[in-house]
Protein backbone atom coordinates (compact mmCIF):
# COMPACT_ATOMS: atom_id res chain seq x y z
CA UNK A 1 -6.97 9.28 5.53
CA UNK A 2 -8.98 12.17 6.70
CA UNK A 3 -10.26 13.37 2.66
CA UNK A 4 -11.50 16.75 3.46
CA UNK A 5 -9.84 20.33 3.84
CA UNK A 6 -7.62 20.26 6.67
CA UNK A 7 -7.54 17.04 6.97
CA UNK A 8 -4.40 14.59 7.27
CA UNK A 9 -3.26 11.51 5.91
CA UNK A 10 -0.07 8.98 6.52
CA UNK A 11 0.99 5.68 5.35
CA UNK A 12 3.75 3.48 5.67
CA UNK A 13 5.21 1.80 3.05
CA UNK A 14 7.30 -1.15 2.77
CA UNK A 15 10.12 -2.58 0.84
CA UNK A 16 11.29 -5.32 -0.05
CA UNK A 17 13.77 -6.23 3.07
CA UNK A 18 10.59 -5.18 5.28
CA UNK A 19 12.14 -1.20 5.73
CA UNK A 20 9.29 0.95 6.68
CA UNK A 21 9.09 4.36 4.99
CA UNK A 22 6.38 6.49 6.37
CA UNK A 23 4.73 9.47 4.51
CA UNK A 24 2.18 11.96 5.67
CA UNK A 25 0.36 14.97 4.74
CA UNK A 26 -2.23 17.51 5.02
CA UNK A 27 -5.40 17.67 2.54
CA UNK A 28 -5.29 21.59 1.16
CA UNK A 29 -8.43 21.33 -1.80
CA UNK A 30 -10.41 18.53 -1.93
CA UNK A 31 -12.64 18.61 -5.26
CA UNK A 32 -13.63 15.16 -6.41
CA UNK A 33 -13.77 13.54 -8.83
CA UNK A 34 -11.56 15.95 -10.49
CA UNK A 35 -8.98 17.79 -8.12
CA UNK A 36 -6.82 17.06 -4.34
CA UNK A 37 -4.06 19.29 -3.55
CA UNK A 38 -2.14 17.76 -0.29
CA UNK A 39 1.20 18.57 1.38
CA UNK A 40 3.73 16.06 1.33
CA UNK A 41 6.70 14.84 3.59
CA UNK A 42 8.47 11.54 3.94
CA UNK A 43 9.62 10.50 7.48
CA UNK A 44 13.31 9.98 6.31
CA UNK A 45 13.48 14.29 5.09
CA UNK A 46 12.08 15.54 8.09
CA UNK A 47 10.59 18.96 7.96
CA UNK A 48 11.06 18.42 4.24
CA UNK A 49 7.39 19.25 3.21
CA UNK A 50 6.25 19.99 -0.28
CA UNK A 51 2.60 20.27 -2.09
CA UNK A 52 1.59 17.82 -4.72
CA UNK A 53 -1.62 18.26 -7.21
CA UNK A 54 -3.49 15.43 -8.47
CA UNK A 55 -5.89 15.81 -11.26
CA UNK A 56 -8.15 13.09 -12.93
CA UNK A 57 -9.16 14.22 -16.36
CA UNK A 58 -12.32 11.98 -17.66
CA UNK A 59 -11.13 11.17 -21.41
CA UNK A 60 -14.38 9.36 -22.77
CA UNK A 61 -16.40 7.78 -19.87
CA UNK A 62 -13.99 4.48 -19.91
CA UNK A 63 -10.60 6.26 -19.17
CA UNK A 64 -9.11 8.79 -17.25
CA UNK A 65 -6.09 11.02 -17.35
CA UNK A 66 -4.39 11.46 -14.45
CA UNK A 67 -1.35 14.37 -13.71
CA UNK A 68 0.00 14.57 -10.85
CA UNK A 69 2.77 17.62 -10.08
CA UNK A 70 4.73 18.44 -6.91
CA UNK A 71 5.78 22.18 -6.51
CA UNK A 72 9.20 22.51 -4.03
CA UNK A 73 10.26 25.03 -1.88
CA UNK A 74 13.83 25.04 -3.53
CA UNK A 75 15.54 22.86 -6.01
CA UNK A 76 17.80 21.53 -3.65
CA UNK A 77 14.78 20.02 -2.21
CA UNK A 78 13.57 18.72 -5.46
CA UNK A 79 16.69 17.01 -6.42
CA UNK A 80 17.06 15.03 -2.80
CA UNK A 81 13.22 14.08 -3.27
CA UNK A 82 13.62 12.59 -6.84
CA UNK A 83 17.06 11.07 -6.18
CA UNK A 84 15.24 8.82 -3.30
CA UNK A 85 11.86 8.99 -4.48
CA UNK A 86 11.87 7.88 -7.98
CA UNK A 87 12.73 4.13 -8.15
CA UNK A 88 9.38 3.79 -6.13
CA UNK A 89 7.55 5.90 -8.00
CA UNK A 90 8.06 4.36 -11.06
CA UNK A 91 7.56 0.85 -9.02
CA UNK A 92 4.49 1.77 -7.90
CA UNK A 93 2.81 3.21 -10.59
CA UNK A 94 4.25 0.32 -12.58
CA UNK A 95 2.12 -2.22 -9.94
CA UNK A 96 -1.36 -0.04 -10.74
CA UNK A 97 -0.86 -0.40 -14.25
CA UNK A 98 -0.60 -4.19 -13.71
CA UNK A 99 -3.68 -4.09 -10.90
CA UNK A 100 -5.88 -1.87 -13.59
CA UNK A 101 -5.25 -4.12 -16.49
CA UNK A 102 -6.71 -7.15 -14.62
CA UNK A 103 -9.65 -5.60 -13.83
CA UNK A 104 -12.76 -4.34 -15.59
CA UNK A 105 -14.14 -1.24 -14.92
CA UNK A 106 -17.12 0.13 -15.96
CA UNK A 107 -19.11 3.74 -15.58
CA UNK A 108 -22.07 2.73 -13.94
């Protein structure tokens, strides 16, 4: 991960059965804490590319909101990303929940 404009990122996740999906990007605004805008595309959709926005809201110096929306070319697009996208999206954020409620985090 190269975090700065015009930078790029990729990573490679795995399932279960050891399948490889690889994803990659390019870093478009990069204003932290609070903002990154990035392209997206998965190596399985190639040429496929859409732009995601990630926002982290502080709520009261112990939490934080955080929004996340992908904008799509077309909806045909859309609808082939969330028919094979979702199930891991939901997994994943599902393991952070579990990863942030084990640990203590403080603002200092």
């Amino acid at each position: 991960m190269d975090v700065r404009v015009g930078g790029s990122w990729r990573f490679v996740a795995e399932n279960r059965q050891g399948t490889g999906y690889v994803f990659r990007g390019q870093y478009l605004e990069v204003d932290p804490p609070k903002r990154l805008v990035q392209t997206m595309e998965n190596g399985w959709m190639a040429g496929a590319e859409w732009t995601e926005t990630m926002q982290f809201e502080d709520l009261d110096g112990t939490r934080t909101r955080f929004t996340q929306t992908s904008v799509f070319a077309t909806s045909e697009l859309r609808d082939m990303v969330l028919q094979t996208a979702e199930t891991g999206a939901n997994y994943n954020f599902s393991r952070l929940d579990q990863l942030l409620a084990q640990r203590s985090y403080s603002n200092g």
